[in-house]
Protein backbone atom coordinates (compact mmCIF):
# COMPACT_ATOMS: atom_id res chain seq x y z
CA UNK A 1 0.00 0.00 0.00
CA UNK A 2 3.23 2.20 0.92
CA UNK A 3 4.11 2.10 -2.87
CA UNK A 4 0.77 2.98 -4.21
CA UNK A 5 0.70 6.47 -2.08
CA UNK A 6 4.23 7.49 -2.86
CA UNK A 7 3.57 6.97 -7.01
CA UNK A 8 0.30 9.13 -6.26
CA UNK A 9 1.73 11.41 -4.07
CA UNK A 10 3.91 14.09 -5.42
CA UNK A 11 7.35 14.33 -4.19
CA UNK A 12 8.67 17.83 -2.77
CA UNK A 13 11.13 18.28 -5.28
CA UNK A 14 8.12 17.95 -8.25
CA UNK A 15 6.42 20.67 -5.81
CA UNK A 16 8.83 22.82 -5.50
CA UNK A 17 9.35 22.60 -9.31
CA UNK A 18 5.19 23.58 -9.63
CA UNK A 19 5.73 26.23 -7.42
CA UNK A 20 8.76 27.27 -9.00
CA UNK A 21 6.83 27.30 -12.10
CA UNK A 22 3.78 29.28 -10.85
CA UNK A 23 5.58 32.27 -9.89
CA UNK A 24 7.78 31.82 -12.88
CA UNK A 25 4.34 32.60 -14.38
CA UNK A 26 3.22 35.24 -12.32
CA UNK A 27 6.30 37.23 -12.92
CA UNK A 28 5.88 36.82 -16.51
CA UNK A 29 2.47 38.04 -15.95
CA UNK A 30 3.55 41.33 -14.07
CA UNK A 31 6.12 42.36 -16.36
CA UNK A 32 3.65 42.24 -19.32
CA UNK A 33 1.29 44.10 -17.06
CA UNK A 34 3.92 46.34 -16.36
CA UNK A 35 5.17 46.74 -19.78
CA UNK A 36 1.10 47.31 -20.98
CA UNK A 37 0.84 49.94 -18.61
CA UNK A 38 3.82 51.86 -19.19
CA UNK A 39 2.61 51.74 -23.25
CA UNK A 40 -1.06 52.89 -21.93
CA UNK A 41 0.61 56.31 -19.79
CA UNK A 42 2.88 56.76 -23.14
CA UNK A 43 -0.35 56.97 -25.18
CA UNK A 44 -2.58 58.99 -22.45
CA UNK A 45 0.08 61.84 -22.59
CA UNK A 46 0.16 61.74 -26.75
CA UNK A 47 -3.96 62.17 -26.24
CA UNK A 48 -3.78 64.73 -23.64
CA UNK A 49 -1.00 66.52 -25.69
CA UNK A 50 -3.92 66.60 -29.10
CA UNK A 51 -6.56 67.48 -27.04
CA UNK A 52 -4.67 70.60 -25.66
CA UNK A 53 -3.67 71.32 -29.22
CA UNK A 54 -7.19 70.99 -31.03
CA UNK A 55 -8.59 72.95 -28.29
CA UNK A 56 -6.28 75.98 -29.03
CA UNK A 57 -7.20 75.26 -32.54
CA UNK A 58 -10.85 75.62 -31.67
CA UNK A 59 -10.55 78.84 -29.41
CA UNK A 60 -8.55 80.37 -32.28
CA UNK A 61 -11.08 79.53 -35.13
CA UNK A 62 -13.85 80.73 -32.53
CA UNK A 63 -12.21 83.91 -32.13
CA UNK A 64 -11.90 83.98 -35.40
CA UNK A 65 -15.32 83.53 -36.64
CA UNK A 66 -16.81 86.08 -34.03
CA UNK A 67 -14.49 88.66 -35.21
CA UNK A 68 -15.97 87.80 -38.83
CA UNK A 69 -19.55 88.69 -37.36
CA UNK A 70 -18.43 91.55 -36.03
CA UNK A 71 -17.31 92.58 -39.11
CA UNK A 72 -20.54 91.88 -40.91
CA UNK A 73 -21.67 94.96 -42.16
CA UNK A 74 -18.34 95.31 -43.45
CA UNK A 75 -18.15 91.81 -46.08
CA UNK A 76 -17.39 89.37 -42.91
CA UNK A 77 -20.00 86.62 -42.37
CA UNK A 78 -23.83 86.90 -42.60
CA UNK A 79 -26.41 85.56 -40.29
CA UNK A 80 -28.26 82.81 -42.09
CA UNK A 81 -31.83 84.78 -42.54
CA UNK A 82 -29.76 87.40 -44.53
CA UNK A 83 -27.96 84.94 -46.96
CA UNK A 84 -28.77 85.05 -50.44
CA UNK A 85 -29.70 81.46 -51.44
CA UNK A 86 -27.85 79.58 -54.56
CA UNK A 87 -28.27 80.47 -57.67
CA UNK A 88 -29.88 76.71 -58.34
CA UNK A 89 -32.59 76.99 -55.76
């Protein structure tokens, strides 16, 4: 019966190998995650550096088109009710 439970039975060295092995694994697994991460911040500052730069862009062209009202009476843009429609309406 002695020989049955030892063949079943995993020896320490075979668990100390799994274990070995597991956080073999979970180091793998937190370097990736590290890695992923790292990529992710890279990528969050790119997008935060657009955003800042399309928003200047917007302020600027909506300076620029309220200065064109402004300037209405003198060429700049009309309101819509005082647009001239297409020739092909």
């Amino acid at each position: 019966m002695n020989s049955n439970k030892t063949i079943t039975e995993p020896s320490t060295q075979e668990a100390l190998q799994a274990l070995s092995n597991q956080v073999q694994t979970l180091e793998m697994n937190q370097a990736f995650q590290e890695d992923s991460m790292e990529a992710m911040e890279k990528t969050i500052v790119q997008q935060h550096l657009e955003i800042q730069n399309l928003q200047n862009q917007m302020r600027l062209l909506s300076d620029y088109l309220k200065a064109l009202r402004q300037d209405a009476g003198q060429g700049g843009i009309k309101s819509p009710e005082d647009e001239v429609p297409p020739p092909h309406y």
